[in-house]
Protein backbone atom coordinates (compact mmCIF):
# COMPACT_ATOMS: atom_id res chain seq x y z
CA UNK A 1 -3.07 -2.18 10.55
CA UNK A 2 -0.58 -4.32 12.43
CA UNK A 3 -0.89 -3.78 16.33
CA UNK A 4 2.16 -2.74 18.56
CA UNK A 5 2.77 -6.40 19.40
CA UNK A 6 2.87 -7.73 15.92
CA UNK A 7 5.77 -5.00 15.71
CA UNK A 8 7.51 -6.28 18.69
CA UNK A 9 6.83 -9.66 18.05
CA UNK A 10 8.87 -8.83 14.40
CA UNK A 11 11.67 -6.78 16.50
CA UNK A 12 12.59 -9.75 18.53
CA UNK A 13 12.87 -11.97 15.69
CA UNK A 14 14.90 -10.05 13.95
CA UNK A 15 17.15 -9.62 17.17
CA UNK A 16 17.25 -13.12 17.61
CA UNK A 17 18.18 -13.53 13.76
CA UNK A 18 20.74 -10.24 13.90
CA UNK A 19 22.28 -12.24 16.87
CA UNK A 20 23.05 -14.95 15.08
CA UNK A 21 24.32 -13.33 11.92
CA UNK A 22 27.06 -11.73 14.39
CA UNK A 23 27.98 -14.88 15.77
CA UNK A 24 29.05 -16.23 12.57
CA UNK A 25 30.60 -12.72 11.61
CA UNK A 26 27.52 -11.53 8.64
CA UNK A 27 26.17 -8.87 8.54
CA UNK A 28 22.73 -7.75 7.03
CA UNK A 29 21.83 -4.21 6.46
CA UNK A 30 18.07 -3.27 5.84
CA UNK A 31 16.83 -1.00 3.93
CA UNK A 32 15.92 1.60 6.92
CA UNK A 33 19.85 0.99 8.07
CA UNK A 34 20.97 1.32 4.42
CA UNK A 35 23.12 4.29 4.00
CA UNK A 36 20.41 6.07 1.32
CA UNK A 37 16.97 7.61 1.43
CA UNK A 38 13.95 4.99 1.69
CA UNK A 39 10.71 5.47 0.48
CA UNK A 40 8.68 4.58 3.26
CA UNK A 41 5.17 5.32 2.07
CA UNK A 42 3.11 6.62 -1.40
CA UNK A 43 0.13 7.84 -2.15
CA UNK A 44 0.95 9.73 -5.05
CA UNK A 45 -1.41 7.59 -7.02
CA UNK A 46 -4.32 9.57 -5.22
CA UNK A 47 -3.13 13.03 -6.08
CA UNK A 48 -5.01 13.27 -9.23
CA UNK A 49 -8.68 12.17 -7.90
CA UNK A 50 -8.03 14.45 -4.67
CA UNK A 51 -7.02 17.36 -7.52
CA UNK A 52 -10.23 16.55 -9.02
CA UNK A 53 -12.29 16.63 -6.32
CA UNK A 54 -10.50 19.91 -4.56
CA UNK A 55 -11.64 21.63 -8.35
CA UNK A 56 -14.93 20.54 -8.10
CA UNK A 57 -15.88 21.27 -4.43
CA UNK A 58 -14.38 25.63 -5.47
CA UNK A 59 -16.77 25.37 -8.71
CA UNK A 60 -19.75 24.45 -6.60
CA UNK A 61 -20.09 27.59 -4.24
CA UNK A 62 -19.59 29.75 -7.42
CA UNK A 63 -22.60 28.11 -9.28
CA UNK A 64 -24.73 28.40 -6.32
CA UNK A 65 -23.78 31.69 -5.65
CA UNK A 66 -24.30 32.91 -9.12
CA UNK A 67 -27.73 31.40 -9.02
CA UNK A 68 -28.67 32.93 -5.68
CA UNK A 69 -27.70 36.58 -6.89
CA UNK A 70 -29.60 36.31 -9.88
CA UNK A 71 -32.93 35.94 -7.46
CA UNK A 72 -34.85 39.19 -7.24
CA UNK A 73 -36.25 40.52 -3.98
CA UNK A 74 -39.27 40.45 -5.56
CA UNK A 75 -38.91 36.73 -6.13
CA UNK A 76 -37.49 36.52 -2.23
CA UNK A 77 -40.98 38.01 -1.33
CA UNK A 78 -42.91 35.98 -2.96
CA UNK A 79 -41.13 32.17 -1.76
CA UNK A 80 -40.81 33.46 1.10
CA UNK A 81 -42.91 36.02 2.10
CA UNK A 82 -39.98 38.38 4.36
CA UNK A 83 -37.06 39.09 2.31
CA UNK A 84 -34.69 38.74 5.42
CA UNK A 85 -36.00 35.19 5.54
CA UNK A 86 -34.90 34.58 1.73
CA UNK A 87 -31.66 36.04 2.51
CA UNK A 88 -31.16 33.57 5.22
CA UNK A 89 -31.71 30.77 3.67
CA UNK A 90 -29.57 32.31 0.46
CA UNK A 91 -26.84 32.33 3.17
CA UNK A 92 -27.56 28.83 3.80
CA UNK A 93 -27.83 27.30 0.38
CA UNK A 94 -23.83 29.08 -0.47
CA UNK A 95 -22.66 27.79 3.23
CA UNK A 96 -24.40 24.13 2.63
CA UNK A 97 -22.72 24.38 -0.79
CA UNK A 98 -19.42 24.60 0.31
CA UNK A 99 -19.02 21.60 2.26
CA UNK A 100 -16.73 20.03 0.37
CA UNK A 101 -14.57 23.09 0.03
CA UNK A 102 -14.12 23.36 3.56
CA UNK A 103 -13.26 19.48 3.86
CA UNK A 104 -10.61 19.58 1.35
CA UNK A 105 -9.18 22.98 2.75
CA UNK A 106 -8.79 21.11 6.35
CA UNK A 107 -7.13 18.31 4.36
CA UNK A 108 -4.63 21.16 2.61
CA UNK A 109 -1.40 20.08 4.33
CA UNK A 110 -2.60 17.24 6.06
CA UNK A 111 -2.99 14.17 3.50
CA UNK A 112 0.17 12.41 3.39
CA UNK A 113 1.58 12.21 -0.08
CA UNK A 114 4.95 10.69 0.59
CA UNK A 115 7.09 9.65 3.23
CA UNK A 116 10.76 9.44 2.86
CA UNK A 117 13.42 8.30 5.47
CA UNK A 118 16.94 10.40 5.01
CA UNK A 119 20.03 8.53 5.22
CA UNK A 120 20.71 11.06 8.00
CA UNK A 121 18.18 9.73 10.01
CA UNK A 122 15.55 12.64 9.79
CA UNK A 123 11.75 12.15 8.37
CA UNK A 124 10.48 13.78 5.33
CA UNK A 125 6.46 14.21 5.01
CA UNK A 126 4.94 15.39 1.55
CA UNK A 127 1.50 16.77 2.40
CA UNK A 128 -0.81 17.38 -0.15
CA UNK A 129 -1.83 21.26 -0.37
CA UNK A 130 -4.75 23.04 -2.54
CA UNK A 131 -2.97 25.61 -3.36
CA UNK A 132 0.89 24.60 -4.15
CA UNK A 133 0.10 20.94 -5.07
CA UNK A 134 2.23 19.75 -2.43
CA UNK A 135 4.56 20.76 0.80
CA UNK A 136 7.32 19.41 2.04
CA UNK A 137 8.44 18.79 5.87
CA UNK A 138 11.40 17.63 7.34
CA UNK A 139 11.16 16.29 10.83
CA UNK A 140 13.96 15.56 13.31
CA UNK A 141 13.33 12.85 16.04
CA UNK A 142 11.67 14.61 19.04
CA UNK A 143 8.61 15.93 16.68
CA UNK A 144 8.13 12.29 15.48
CA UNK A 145 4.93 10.63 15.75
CA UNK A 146 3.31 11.12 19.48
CA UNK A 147 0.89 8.48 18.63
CA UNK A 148 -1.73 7.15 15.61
CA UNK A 149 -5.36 6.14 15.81
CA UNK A 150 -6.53 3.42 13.38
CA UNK A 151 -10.01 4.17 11.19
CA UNK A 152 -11.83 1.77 9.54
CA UNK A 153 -13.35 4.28 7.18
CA UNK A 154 -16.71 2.26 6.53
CA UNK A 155 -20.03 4.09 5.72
CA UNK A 156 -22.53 3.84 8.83
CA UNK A 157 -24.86 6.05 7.50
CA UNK A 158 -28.85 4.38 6.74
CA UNK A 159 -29.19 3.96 2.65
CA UNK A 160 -25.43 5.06 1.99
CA UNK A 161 -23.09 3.63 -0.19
CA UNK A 162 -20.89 1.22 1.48
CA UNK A 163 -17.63 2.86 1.26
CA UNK A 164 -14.32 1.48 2.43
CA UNK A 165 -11.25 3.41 3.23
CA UNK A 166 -9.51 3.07 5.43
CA UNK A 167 -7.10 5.70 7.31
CA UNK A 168 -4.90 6.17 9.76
CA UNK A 169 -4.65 9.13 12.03
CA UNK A 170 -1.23 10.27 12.76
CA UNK A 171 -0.34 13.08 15.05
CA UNK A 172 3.22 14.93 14.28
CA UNK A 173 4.30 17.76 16.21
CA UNK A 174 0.91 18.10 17.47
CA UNK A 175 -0.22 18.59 14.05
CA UNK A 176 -3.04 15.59 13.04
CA UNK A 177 -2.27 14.07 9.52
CA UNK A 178 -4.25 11.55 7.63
CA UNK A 179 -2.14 8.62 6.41
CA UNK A 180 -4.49 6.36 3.51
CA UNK A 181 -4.08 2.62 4.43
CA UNK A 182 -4.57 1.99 0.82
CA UNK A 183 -1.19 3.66 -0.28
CA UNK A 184 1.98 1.84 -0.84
CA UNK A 185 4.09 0.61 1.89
CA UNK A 186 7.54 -0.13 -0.16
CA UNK A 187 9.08 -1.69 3.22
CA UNK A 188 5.38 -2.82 4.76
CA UNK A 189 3.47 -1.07 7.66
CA UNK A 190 5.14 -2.30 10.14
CA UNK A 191 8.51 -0.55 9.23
CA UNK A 192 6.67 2.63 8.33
CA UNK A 193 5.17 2.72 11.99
CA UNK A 194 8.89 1.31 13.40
CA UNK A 195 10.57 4.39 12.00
CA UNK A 196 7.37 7.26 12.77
CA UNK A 197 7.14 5.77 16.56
CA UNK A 198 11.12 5.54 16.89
CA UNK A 199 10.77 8.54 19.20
CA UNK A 200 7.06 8.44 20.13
């Protein structure tokens, strides 16, 4: 992601250039001064694979806990030798199982689906949410970004896939968000960031 001097490094220039366009009476609007909404960010074209996954990580708890009720305390005794013990690890096996589940719950409402720039000046974030498919947020300038924390998103884990995606952290009203570098940026990342930190 571009670093807070790239940004200012583009700001000047487009002073400088803005400057000049006034002294010989031109003006230039951009599309964040444009009076209409801007689509400043989409990741819409994630929404079906993080559906997919959300499914998937419910149905797994339910198998395993369907399996682990159909085990007799006879059976318990036997593996185990102390029924408590087999009910322990039971408990374990549905808790390990649901993993997933819990990771896509804390992403419910956090995993930026859209961002949109009003005409009026105010921020609207689409979040991603497991139950309603998506919620909506409109944010005035004071709750705008306090600050964002850049993640490489590489595996580091011994004999795991390399994975990368990378992610940016973004805290909003104290509320953390996860913005996917790999989304589109209709007006780049550096306007995205110019508008989110206008108030930071």
């Amino acid at each position: 992601m571009s670093s807070t001097k790239t940004i200012n490094s583009l700001q000047h220039e487009m002073g400088k250039l803005s400057a000049l366009l006034e002294r010989e009476d031109i003006k230039i609007i951009s599309p964040l001064e444009a009076d209409r909404d801007s689509l400043l960010f989409d990741a819409s074209a994630r929404r079906m694979l993080i559906r997919m996954v959300s499914w998937l990580s419910m149905l797994l708890p339910l198998i395993t806990t369907m399996l682990v009720l159909r085990m007799t305390a006879d059976n318990l005794l036997i593996e185990f030798g102390n029924i408590a013990a087999g009910r322990l690890f039971q408990f374990f096996l549905v808790s390990l199982s649901g993993i997933f589940l819990y990771a896509m719950m804390w992403l419910s409402g956090r995993y930026i689906l859209y961002v949109t720039r009003l005409k009026n000046g105010k921020i609207v974030i689409t979040t991603w949410h497991i139950v309603y498919g998506a919620s909506t947020r409109i944010i005035a300038g004071p709750e705008y970004t306090q600050y964002a924390v850049y993640h490489e998103g590489r595996s580091i884990l011994p004999f795991a896939p390399v994975v990368n995606a990378p992610y940016v952290t973004v805290f909003i009203g104290g509320k953390k968000m996860i913005l996917d570098a790999q989304g589109d940026f209709p007006h780049g990342e550096d306007a995205l960031m110019e508008v989110l930190k206008a108030y930071g």
